[in-house]
Protein backbone atom coordinates (compact mmCIF):
# COMPACT_ATOMS: atom_id res chain seq x y z
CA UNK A 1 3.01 16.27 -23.06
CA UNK A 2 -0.38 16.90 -21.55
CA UNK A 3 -0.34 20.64 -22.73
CA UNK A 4 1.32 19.60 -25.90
CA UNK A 5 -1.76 16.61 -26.35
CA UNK A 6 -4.59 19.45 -25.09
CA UNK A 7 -4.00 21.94 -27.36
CA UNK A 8 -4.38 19.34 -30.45
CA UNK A 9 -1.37 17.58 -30.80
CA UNK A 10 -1.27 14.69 -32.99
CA UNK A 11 -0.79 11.83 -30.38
CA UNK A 12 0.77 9.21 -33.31
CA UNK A 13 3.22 12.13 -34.02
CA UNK A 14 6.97 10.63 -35.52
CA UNK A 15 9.83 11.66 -33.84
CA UNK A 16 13.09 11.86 -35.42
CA UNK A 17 13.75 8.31 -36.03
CA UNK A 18 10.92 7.36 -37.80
CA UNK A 19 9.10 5.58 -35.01
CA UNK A 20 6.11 6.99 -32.98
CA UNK A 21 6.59 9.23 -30.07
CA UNK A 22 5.18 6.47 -27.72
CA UNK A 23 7.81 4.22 -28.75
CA UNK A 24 9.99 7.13 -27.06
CA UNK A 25 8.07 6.46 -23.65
CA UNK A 26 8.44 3.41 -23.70
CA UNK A 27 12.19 3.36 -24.20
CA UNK A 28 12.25 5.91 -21.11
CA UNK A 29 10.37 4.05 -18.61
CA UNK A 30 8.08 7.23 -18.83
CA UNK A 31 4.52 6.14 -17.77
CA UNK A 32 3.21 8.78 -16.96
CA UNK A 33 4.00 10.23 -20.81
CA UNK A 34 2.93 6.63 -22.48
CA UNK A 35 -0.77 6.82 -20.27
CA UNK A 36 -1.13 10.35 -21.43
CA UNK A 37 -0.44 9.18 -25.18
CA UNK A 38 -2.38 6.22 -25.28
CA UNK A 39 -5.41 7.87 -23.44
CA UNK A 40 -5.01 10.96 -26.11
CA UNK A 41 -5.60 7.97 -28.94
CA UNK A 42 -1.64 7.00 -29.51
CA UNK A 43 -2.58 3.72 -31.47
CA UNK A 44 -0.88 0.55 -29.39
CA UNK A 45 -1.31 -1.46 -31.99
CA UNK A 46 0.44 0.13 -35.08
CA UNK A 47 2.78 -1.82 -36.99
CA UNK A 48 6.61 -0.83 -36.61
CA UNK A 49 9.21 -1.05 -39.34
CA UNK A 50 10.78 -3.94 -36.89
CA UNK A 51 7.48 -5.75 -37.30
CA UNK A 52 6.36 -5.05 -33.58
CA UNK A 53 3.51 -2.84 -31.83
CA UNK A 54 4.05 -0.31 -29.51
CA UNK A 55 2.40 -2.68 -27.06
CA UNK A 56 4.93 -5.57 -28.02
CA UNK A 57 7.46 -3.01 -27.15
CA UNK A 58 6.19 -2.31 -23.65
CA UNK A 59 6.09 -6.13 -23.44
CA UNK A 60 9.62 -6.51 -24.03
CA UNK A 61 11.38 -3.16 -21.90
CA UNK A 62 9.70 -5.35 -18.96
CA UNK A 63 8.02 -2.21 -16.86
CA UNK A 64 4.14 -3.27 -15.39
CA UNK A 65 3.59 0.25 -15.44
CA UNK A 66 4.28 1.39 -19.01
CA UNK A 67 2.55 -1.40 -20.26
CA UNK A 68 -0.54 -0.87 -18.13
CA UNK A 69 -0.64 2.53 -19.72
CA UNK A 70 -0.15 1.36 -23.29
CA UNK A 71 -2.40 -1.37 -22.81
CA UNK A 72 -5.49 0.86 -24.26
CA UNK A 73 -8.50 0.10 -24.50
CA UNK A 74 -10.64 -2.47 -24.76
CA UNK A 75 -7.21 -5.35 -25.08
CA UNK A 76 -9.95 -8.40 -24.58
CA UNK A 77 -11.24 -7.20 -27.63
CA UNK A 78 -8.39 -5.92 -29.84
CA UNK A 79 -6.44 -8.61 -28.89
CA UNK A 80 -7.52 -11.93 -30.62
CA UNK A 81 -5.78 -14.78 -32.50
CA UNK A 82 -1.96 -14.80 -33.84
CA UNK A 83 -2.11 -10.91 -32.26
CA UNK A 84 -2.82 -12.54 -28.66
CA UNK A 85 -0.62 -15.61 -29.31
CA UNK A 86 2.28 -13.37 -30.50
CA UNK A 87 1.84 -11.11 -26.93
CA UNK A 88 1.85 -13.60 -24.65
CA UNK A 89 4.76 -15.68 -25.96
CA UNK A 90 6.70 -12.60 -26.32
CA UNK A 91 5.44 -12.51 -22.07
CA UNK A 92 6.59 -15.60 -21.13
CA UNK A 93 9.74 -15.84 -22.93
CA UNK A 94 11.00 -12.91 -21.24
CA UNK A 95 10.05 -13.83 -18.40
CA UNK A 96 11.23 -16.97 -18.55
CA UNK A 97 14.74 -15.88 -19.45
CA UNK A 98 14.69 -13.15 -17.25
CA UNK A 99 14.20 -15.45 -13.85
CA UNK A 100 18.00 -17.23 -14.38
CA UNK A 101 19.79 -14.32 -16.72
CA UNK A 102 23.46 -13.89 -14.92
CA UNK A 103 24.63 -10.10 -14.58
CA UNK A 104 23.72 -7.49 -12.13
CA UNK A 105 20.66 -6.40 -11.19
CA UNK A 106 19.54 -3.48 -9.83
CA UNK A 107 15.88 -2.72 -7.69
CA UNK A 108 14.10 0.67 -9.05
CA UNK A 109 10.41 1.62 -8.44
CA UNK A 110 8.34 0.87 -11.26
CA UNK A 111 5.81 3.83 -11.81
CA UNK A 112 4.33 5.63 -8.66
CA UNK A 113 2.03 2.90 -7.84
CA UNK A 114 2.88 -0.85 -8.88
CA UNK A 115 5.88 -1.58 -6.78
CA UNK A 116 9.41 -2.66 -7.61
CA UNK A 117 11.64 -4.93 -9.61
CA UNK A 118 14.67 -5.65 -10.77
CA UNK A 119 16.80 -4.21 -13.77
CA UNK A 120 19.03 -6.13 -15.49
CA UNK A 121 21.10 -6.19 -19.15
CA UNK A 122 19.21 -8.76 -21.72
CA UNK A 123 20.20 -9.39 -25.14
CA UNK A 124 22.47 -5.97 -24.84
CA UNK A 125 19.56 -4.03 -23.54
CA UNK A 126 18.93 -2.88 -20.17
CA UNK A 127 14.90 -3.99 -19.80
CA UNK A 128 12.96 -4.24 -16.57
CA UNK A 129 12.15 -7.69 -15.03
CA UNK A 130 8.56 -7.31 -14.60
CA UNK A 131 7.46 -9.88 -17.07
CA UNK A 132 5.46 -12.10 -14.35
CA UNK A 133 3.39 -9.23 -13.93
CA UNK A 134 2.38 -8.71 -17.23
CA UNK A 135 1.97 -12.39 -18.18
CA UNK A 136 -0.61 -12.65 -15.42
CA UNK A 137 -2.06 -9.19 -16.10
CA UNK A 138 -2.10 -10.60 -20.02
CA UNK A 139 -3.52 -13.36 -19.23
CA UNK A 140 -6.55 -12.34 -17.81
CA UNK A 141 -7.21 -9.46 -19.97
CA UNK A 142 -7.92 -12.21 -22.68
CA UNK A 143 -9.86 -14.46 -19.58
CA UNK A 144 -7.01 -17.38 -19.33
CA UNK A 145 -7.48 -18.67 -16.26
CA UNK A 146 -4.22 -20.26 -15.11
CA UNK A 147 -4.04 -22.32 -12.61
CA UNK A 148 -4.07 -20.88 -9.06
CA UNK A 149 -0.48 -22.83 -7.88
CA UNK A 150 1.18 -21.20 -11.35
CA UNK A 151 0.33 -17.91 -9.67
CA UNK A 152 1.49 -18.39 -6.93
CA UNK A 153 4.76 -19.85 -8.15
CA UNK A 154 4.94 -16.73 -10.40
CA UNK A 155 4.56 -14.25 -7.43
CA UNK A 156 6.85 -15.64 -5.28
CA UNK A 157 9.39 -16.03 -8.07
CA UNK A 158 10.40 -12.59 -5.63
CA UNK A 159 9.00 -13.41 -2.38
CA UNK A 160 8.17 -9.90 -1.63
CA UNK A 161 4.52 -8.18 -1.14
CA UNK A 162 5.85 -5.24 -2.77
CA UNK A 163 7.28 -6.63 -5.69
CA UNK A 164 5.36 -6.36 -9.30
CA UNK A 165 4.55 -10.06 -9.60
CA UNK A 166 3.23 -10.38 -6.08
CA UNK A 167 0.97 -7.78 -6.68
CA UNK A 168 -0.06 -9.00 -9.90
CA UNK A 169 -0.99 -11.92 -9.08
CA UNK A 170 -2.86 -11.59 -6.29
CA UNK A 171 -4.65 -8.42 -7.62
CA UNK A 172 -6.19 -11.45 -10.79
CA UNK A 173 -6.80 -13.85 -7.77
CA UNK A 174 -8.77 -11.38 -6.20
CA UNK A 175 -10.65 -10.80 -9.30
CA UNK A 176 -11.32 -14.65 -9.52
CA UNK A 177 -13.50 -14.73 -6.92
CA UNK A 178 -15.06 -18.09 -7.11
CA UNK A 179 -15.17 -21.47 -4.59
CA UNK A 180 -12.60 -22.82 -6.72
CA UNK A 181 -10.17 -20.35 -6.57
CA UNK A 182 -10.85 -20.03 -2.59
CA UNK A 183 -10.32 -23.05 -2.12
CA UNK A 184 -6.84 -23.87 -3.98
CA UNK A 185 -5.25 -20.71 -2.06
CA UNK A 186 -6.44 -22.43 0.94
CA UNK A 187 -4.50 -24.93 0.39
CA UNK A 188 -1.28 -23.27 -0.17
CA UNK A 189 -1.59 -22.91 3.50
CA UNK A 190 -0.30 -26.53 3.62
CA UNK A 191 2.92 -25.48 1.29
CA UNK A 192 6.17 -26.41 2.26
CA UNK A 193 7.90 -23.08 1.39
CA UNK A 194 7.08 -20.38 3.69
CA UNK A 195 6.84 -18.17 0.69
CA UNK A 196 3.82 -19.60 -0.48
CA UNK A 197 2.36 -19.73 2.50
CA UNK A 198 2.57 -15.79 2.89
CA UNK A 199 1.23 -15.45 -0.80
CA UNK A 200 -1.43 -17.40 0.07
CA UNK A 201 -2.32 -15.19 3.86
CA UNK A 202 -1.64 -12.48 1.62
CA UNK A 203 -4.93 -13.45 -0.94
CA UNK A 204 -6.96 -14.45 1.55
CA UNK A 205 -6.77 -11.25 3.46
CA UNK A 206 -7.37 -9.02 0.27
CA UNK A 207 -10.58 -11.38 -0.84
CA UNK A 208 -11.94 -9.95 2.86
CA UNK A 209 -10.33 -6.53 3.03
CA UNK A 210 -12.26 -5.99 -0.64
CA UNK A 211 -15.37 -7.73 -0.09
CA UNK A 212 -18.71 -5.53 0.36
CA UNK A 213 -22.10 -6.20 1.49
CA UNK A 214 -23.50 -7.79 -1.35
CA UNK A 215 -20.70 -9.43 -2.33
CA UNK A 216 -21.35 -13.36 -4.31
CA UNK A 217 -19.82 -15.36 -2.80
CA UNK A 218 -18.49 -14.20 0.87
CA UNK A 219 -15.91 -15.98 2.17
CA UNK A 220 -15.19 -14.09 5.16
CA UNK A 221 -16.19 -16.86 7.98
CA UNK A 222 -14.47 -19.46 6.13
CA UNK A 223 -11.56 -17.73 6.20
CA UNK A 224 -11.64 -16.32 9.78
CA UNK A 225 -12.28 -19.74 10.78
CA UNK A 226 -9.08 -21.27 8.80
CA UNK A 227 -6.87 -18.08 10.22
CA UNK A 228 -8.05 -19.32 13.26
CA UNK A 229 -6.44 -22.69 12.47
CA UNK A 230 -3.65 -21.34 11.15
CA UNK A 231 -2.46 -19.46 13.67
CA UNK A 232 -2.38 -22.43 15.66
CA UNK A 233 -0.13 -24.59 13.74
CA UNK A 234 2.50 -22.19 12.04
CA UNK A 235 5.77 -22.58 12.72
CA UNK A 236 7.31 -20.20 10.65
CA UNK A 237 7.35 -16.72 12.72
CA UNK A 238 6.99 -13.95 8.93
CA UNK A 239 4.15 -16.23 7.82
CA UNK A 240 2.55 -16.43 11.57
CA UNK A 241 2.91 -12.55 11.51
CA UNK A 242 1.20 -12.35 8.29
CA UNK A 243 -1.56 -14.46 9.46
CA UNK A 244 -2.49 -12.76 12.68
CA UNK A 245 -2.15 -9.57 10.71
CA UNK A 246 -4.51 -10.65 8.32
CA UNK A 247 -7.06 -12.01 11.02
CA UNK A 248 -6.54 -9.53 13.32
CA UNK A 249 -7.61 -6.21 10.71
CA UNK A 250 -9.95 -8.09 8.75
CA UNK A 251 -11.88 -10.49 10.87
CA UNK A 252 -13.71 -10.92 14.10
CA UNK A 253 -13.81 -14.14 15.66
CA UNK A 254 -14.09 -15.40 19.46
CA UNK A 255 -10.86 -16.61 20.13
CA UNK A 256 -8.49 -14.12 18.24
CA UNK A 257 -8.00 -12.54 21.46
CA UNK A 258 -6.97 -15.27 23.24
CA UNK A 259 -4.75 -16.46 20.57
CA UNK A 260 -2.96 -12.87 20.36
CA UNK A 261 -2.20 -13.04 24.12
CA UNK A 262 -0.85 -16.19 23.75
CA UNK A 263 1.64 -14.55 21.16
CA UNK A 264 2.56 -11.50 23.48
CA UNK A 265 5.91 -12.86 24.43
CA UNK A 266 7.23 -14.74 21.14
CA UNK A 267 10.54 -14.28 21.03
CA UNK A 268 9.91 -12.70 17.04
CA UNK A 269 9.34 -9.25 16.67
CA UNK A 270 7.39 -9.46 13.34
CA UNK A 271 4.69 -12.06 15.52
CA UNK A 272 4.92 -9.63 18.45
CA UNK A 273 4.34 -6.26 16.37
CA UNK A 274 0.92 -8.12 14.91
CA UNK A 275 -0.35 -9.19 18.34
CA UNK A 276 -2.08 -5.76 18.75
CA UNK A 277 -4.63 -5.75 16.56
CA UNK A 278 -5.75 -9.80 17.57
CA UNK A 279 -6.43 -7.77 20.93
CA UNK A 280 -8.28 -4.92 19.56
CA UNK A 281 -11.81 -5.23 20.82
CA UNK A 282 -14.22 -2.06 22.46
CA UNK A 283 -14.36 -2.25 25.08
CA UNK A 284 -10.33 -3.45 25.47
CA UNK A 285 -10.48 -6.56 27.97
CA UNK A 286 -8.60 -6.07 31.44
CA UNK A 287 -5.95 -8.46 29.95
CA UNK A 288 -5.71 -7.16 26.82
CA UNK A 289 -5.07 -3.40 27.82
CA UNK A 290 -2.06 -4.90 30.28
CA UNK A 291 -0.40 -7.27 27.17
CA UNK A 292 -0.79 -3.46 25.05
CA UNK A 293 0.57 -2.02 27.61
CA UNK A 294 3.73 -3.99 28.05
CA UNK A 295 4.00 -4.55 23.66
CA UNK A 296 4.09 -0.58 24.38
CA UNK A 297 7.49 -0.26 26.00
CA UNK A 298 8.85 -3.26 23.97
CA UNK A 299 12.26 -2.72 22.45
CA UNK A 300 11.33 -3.18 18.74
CA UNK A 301 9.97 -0.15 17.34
CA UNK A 302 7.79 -1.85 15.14
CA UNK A 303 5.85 -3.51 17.78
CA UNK A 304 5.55 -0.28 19.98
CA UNK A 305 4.12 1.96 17.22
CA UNK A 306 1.79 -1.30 16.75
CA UNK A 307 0.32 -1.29 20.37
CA UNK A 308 0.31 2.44 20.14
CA UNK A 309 -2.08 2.46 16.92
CA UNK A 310 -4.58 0.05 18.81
CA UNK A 311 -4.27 1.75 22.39
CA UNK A 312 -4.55 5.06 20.94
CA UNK A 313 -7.70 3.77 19.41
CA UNK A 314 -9.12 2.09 21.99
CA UNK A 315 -8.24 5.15 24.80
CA UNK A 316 -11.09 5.06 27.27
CA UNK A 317 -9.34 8.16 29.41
CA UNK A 318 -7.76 5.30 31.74
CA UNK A 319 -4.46 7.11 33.03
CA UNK A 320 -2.28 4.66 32.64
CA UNK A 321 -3.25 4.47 28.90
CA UNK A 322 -3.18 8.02 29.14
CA UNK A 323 0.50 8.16 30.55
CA UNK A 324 1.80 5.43 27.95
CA UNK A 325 1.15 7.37 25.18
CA UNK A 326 2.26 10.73 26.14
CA UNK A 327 5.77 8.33 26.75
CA UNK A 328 5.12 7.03 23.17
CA UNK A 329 4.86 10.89 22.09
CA UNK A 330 8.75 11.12 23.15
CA UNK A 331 9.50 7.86 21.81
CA UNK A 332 13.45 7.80 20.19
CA UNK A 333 11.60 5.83 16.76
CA UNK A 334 10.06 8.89 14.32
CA UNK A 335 7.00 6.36 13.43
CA UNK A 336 6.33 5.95 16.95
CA UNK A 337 5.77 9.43 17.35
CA UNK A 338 4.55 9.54 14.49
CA UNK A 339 1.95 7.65 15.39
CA UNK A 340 1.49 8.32 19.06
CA UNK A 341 0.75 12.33 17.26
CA UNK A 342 -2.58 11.01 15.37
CA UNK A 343 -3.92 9.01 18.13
CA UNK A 344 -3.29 12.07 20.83
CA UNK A 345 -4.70 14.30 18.29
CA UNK A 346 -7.67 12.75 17.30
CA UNK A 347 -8.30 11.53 21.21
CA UNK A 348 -11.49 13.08 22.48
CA UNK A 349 -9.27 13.09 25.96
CA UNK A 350 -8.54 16.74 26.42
CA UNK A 351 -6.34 16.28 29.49
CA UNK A 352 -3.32 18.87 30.26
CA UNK A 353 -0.67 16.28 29.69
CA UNK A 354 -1.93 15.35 26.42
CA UNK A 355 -1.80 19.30 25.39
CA UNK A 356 1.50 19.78 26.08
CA UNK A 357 2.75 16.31 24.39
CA UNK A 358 1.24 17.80 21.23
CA UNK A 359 3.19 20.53 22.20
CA UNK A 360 6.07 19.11 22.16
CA UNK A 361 5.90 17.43 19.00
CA UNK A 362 5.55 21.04 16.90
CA UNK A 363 9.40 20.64 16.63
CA UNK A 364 9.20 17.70 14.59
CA UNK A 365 11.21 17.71 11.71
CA UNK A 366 8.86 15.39 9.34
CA UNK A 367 5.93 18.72 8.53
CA UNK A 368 3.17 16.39 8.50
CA UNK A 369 3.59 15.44 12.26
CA UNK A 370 3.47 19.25 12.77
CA UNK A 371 0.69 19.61 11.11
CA UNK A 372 -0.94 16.81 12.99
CA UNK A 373 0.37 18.01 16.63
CA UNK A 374 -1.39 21.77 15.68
CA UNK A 375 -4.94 20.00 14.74
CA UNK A 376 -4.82 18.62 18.11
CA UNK A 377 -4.18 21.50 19.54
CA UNK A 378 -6.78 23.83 18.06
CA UNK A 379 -9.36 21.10 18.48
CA UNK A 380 -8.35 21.54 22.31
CA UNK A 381 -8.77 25.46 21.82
CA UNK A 382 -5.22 25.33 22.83
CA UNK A 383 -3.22 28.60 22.89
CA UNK A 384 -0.10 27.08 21.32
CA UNK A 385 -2.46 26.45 18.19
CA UNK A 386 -0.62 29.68 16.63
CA UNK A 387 2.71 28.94 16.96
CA UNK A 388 2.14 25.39 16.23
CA UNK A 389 0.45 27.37 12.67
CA UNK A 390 3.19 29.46 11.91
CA UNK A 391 5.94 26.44 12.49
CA UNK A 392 4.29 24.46 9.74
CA UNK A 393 5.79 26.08 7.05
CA UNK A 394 4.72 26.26 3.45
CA UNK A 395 2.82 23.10 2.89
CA UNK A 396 3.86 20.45 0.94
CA UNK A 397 2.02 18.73 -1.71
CA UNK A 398 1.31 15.58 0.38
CA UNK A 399 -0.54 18.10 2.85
CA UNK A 400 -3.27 18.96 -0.25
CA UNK A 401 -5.91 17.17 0.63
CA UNK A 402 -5.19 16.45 4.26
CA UNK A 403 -8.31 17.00 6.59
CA UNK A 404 -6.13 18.39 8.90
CA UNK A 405 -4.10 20.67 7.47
CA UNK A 406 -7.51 21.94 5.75
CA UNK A 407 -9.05 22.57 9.07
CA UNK A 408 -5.92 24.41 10.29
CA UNK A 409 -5.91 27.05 7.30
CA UNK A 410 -9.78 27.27 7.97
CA UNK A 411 -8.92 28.15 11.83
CA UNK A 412 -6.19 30.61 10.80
CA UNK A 413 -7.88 32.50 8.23
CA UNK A 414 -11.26 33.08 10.69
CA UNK A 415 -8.46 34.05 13.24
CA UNK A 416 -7.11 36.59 10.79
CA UNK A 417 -10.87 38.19 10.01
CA UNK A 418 -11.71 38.50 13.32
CA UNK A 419 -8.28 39.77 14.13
CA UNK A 420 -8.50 42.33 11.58
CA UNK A 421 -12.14 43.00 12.07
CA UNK A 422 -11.19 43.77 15.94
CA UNK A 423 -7.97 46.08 15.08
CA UNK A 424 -10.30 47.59 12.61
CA UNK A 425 -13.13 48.81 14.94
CA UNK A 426 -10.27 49.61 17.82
CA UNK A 427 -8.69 52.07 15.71
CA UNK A 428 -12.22 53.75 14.55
């Protein structure tokens, strides 16, 4: 479609039934083939024979993604009077019908980046529950500014981070950055369902984890402070885990480690596996390094590749940090290894141990943990740098862009000119 669109393709073209090839698209879930339309000048806004739009369409099928593409341009301003009315109630209602329609329903991944929702049969017609999403998204496009405890009951209508109406409607709270809106989140903290209360860790981290220097207002004592608090009082051990998460990658604050030690040994795994990062500090205090230590050899996999990130980052060539994470190189969990590979690799600790854990990772089935164990050896000038090359294999396209992999090509192809150079001037 994006050859087809370069070389002067008419992007309102009519397909065989009468109706504009984006109404195709749309039909298909394909989002990638609606953005590329709309963006080549597809009009959004043309009237059907049904009476709809092509963007009232994308409003009904139910995928965030396809209607994030065939939103267009400048909706704020397009969209005005009986035109915005008509979208938003068209919104709602299916969104409203969707949350208690009986019938399966089946999870798919909406688009490459917006998360996942549900599938289901409505009216006849198999559509895509992500109507939340694109009520809040709607909303503020025209600058509606719902109320922050109907957003929050909207995102955890699915009380999951990864689903479309989480993300939505945290991504507009974000965007409200005010007091106000600060403020009411806060006070979802104080929520009887634990649901809410993660939605509400969940903003609070994002307003810091996307806050810059000169950001009006900052809010990031105020909320260190009430994570602080928080952490104290939960009871709930998923929303205590998302709190000292939060806190403990986006604040600083002079009790976190104190209150992560006091967490080592909850009997959770989701509070244990975020205790790491309350304890990451440089230098790492004497009781800090011994809780990592110990969260290291724990028998969740989630909370050893957790102390592994924050040792391996805090290494100060102290052998028995040193020792743990060659272990954690041989770990039975692939993410552990995974993980234990980049913090060995990038580790300015050139010891022989470390060398040959690397080493032994070049075996790894997953290619970018090769690729990772080989950086770390040629950065130690290590003779296994070679083999650990020629096991990569043909790169995939996740490897692209990868620093590492770039570096390693670099290495090889010098090796090969001064290789050939050298064979060159021997056989003169």
């Amino acid at each position: 479609m994006e050859r087809l669109l370069d070389a002067g393709a008419d992007p309102d073209t009519l397909a065989e039934d009468g109706l504009p090839v984006l109404c195709l698209a749309i039909d298909a879930y394909a989002e990638r083939v609606a953005g590329a339309l709309t963006h080549a000048g597809a009009d959004p806004d043309r009237a059907l024979p049904d009476g709809t739009t092509p963007l009232l369409r994308a409003i009904e099928r139910g995928s965030y993604g396809v209607y994030s593409e065939v939103l267009g341009k400048d909706p704020g301003l397009r969209l005005r009077g009986p035109a915005a009315d008509r979208a938003l109630a068209l919104a709602r209602n299916r969104y409203e019908r969707c949350l208690v329609a009986p019938g399966e329903r089946t999870r798919v991944q909406d688009g490459d980046w917006f998360g996942h929702l549900d599938e289901l049969t409505l009216d006849g017609r198999t559509v895509r529950a992500g109507h939340g999403a694109i009520l809040t998204d709607l909303e503020w496009t025209l600058r509606l500014v719902t109320p922050v405890e109907e957003l929050a009951d909207r995102g955890v209508a699915h009380p999951d981070p990864d689903h479309v109406d989480w993300g939505s409607a945290l991504r507009v709270l974000c965007e409200r950055r005010s007091v106000r809106t600060w403020s009411a989140v806060a006070a979802l903290r104080h929520h009887p369902d634990p649901a809410h209360r993660r939605f509400a860790a969940d903003v609070l981290r994002c307003l810091t984890l996307f806050e810059e220097e000169d950001t009006t207002p900052s809010f990031e004592r105020q909320t260190s402070e009430l994570f602080a608090a928080w952490a104290a009082e939960e009871s709930d051990p998923r929303v205590l885990a998302d709190v000292l998460f939060a806190w403990g990658t986006e604040h600083e604050h002079p009790d976190m480690v104190t209150t992560g030690l006091g967490h080592t040994g909850h009997p959770s795994p989701l509070v244990r596996a975020a205790v790491p990062d309350c304890l990451d500090a440089s230098p790492l205090a004497p009781a800090a390094r011994a809780a990592l230590l110990t969260l290291a050899q724990d028998e969740d996999d989630s909370v050893r590749r957790s102390a592994c990130a924050v040792l391996g980052r805090r290494h100060d060539g102290s052998p028995a940090v040193r020792a743990c994470l060659v272990g954690l190189a041989r770990d039975p969990d692939d993410e552990v290894r995974w993980c234990a590979a980049e913090r060995l690799s990038e580790s300015d600790d050139h010891a022989p141990e470390i060398a040959d854990a690397l080493a032994g990772l070049l075996g790894e089935e997953r290619q970018l943990v090769r690729v990772i164990a080989a950086y770390g050896l040629m950065r130690r000038d290590d003779p296994r740098t070679a083999d650990g090359y020629a096991r990569i294999g043909p790169p995939g396209p996740a490897l692209e862009h990868d620093h590492r992999w770039s570096r390693l090509w670099d290495w090889h192809w010098r090796r090969e000119q001064e290789y050939g150079n050298t064979s060159a001037a021997a056989e003169q």
